[in-house]
PDB file of N, CA and C in Angstrom:
ATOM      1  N   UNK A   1       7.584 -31.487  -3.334  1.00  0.00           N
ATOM      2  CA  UNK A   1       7.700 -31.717  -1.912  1.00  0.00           C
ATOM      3  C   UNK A   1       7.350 -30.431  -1.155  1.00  0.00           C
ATOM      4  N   UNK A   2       6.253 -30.535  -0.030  1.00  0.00           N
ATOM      5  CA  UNK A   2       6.119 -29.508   0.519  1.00  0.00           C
ATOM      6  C   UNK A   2       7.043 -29.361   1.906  1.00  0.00           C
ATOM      7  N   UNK A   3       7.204 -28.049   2.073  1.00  0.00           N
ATOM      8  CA  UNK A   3       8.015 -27.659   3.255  1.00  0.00           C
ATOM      9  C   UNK A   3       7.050 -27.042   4.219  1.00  0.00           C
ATOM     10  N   UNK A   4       7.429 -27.752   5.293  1.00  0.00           N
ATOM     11  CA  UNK A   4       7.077 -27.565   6.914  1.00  0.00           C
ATOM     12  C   UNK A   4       7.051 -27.141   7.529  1.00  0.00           C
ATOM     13  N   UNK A   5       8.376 -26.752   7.175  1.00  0.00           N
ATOM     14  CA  UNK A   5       8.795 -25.725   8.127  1.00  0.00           C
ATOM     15  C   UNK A   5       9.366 -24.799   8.129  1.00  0.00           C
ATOM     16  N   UNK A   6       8.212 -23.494   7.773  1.00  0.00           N
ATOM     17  CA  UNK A   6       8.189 -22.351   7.368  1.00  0.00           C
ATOM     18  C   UNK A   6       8.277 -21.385   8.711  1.00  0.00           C
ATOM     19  N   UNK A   7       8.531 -21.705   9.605  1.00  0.00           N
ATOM     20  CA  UNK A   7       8.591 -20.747  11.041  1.00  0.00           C
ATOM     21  C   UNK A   7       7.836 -20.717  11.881  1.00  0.00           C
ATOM     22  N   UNK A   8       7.363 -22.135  11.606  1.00  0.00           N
ATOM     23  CA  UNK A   8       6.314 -22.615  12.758  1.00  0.00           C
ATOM     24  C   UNK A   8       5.023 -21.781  12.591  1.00  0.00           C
ATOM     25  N   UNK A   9       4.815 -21.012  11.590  1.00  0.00           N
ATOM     26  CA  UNK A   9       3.497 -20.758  11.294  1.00  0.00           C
ATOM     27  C   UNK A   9       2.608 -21.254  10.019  1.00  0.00           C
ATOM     28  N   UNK A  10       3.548 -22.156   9.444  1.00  0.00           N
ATOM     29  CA  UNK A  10       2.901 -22.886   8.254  1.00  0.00           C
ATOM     30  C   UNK A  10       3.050 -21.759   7.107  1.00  0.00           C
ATOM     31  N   UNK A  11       3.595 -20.425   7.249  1.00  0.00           N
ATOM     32  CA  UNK A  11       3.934 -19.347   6.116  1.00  0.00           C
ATOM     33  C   UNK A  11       2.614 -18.494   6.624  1.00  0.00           C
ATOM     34  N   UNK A  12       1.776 -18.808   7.416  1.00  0.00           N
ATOM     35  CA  UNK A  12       0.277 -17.661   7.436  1.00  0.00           C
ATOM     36  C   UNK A  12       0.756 -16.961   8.541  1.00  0.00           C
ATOM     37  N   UNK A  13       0.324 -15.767   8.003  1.00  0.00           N
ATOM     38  CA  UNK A  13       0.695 -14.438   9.465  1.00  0.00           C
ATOM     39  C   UNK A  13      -0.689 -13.896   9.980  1.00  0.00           C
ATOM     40  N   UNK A  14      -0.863 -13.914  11.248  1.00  0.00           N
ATOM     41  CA  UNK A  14      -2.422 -13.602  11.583  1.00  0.00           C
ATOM     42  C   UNK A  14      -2.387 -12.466  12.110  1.00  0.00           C
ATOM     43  N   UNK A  15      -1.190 -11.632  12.239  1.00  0.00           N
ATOM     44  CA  UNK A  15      -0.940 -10.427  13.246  1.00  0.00           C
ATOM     45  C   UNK A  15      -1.264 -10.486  14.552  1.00  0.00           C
ATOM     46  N   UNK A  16      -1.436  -9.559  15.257  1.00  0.00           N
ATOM     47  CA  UNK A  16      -1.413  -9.274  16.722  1.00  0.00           C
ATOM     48  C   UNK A  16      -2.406 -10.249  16.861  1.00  0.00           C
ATOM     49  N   UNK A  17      -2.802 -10.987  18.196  1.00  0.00           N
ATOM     50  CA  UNK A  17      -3.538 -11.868  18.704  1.00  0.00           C
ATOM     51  C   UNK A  17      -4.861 -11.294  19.005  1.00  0.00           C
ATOM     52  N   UNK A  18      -5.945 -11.030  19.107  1.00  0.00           N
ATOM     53  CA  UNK A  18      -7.082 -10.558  19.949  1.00  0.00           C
ATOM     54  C   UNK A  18      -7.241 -11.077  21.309  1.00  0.00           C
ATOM     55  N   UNK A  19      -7.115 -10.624  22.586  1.00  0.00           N
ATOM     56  CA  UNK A  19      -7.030 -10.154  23.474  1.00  0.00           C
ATOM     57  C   UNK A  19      -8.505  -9.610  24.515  1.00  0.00           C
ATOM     58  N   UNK A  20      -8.753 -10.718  25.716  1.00  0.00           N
ATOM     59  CA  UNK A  20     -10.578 -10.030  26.123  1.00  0.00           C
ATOM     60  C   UNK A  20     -10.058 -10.184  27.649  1.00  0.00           C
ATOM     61  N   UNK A  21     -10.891  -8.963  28.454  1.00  0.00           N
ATOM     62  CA  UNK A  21     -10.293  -8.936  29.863  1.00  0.00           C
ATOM     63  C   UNK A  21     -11.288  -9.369  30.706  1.00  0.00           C
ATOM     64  N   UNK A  22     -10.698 -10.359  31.344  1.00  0.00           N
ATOM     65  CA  UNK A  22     -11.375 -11.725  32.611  1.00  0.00           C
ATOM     66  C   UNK A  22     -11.093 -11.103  33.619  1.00  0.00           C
ATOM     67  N   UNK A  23     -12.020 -11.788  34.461  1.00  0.00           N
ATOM     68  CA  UNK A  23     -11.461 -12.118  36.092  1.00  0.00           C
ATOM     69  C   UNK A  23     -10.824 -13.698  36.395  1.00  0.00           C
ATOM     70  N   UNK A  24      -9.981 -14.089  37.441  1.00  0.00           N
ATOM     71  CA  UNK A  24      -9.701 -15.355  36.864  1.00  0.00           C
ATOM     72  C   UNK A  24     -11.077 -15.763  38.456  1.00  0.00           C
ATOM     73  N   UNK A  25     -11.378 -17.082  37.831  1.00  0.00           N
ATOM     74  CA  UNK A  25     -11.733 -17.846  38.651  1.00  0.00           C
ATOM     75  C   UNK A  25     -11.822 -18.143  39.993  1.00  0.00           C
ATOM     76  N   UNK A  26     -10.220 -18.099  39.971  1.00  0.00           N
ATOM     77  CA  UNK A  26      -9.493 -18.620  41.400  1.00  0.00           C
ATOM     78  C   UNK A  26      -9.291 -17.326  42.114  1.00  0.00           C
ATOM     79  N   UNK A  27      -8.471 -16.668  41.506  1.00  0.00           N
ATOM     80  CA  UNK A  27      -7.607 -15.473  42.574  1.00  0.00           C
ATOM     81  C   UNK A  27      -8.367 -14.147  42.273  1.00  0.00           C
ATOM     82  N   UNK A  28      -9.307 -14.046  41.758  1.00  0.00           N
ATOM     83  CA  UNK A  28      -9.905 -12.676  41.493  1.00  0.00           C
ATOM     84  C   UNK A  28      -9.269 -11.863  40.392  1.00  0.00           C
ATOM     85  N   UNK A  29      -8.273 -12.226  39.886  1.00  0.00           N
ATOM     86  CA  UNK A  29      -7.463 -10.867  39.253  1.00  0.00           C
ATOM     87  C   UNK A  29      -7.977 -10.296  38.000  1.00  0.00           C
ATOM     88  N   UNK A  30      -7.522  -9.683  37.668  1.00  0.00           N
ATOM     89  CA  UNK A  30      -7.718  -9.380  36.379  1.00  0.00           C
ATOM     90  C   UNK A  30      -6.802  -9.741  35.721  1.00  0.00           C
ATOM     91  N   UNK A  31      -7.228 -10.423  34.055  1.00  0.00           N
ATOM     92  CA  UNK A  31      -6.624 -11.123  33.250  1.00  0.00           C
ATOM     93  C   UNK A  31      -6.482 -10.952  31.679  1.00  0.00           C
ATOM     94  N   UNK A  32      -5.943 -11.001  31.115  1.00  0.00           N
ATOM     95  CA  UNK A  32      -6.429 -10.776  29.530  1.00  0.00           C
ATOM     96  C   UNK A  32      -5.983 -12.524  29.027  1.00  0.00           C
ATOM     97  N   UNK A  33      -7.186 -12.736  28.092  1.00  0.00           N
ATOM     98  CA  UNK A  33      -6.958 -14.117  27.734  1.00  0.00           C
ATOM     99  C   UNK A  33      -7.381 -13.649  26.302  1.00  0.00           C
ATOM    100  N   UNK A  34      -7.037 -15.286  25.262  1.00  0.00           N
ATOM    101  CA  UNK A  34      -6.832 -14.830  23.922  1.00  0.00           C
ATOM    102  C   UNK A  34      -8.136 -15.465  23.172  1.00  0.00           C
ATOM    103  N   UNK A  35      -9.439 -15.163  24.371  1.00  0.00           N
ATOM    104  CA  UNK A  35     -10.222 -16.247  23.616  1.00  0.00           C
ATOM    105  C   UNK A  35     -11.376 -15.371  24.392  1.00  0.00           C
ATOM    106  N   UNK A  36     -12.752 -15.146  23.924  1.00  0.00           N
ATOM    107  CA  UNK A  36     -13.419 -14.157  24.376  1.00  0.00           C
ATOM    108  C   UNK A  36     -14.661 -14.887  25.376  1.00  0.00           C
ATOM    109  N   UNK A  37     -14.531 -14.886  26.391  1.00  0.00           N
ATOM    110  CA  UNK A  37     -14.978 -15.943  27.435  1.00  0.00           C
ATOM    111  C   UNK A  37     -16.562 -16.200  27.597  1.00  0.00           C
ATOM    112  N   UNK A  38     -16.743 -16.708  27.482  1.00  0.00           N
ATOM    113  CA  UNK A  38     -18.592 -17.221  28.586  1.00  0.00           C
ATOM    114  C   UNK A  38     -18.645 -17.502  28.794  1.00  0.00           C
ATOM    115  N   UNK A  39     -20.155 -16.716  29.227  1.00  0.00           N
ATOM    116  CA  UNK A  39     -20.911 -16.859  30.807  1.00  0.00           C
ATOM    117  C   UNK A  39     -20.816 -18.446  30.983  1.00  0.00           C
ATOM    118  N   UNK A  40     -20.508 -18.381  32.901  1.00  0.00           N
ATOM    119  CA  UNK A  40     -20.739 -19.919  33.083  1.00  0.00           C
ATOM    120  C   UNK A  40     -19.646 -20.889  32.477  1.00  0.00           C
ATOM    121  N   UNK A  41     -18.821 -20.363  32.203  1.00  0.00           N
ATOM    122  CA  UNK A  41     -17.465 -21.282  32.552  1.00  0.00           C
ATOM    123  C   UNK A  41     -16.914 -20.840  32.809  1.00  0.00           C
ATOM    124  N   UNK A  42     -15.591 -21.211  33.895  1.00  0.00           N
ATOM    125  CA  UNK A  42     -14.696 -20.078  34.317  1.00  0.00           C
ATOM    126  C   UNK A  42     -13.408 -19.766  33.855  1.00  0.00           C
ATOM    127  N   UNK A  43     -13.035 -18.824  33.982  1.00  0.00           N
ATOM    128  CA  UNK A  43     -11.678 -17.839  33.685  1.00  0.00           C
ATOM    129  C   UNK A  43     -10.715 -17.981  34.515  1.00  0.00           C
ATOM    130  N   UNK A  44      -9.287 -18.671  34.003  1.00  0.00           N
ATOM    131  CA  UNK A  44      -8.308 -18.646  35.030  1.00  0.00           C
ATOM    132  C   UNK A  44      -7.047 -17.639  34.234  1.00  0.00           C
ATOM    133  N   UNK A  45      -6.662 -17.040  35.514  1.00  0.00           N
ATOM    134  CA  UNK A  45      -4.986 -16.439  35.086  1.00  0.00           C
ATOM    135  C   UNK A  45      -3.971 -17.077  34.912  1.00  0.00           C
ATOM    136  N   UNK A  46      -2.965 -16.939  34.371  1.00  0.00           N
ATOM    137  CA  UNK A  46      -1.824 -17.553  33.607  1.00  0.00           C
ATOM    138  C   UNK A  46      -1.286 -18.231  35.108  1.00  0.00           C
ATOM    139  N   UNK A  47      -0.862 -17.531  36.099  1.00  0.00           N
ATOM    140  CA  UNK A  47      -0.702 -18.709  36.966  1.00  0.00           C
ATOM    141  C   UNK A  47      -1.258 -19.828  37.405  1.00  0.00           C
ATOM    142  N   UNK A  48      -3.142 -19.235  37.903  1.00  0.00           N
ATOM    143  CA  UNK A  48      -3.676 -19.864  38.337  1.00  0.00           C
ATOM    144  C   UNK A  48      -3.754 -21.359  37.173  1.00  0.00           C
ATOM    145  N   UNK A  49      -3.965 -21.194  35.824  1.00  0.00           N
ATOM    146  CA  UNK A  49      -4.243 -22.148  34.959  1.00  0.00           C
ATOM    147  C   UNK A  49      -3.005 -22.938  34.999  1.00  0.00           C
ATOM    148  N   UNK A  50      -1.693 -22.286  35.208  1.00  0.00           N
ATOM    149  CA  UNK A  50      -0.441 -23.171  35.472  1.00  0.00           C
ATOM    150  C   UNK A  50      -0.474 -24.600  36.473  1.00  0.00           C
ATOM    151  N   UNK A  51      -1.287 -23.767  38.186  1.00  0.00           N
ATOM    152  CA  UNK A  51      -1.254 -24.449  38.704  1.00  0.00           C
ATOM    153  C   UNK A  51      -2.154 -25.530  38.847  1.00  0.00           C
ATOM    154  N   UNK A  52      -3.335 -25.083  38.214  1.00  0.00           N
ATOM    155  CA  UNK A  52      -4.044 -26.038  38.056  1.00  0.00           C
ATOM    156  C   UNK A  52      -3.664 -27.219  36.758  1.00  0.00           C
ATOM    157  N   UNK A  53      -3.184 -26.952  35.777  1.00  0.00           N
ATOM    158  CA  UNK A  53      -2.319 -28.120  34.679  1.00  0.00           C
ATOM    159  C   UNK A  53      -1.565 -28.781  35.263  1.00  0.00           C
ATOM    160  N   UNK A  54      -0.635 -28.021  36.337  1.00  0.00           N
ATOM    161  CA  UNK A  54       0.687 -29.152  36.676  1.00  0.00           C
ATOM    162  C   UNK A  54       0.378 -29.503  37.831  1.00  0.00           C
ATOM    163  N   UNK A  55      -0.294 -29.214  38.834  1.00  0.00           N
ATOM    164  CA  UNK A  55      -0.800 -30.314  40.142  1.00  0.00           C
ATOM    165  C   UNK A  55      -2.186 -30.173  40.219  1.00  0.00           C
TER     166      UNK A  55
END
């Protein structure tokens, strides 16, 4: 029987996240997101992407 639930990472450790610095979209800011962005789609900040998910 396999187990599941190893700490919510399935037992694999990937270390620190990689990390790339945006502008967001909406508000201009500067952002660090965990995914390394391109050209021609846009970049939102942790709020801005908030507010755009929930309204």
């Amino acid at each position: 029987m396999r187990d599941f639930n190893r700490g919510g990472q399935g037992g694999k450790s990937f270390g620190p996240r990689q990390m790339y610095k945006a502008v967001c979209a909406e508000c201009s800011q500067e952002c660090e997101v965990p995914f390394q962005p391109k050209e021609g789609r846009p970049v939102f900040c942790r709020n801005c992407y908030s507010k755009k998910k929930n309204g």
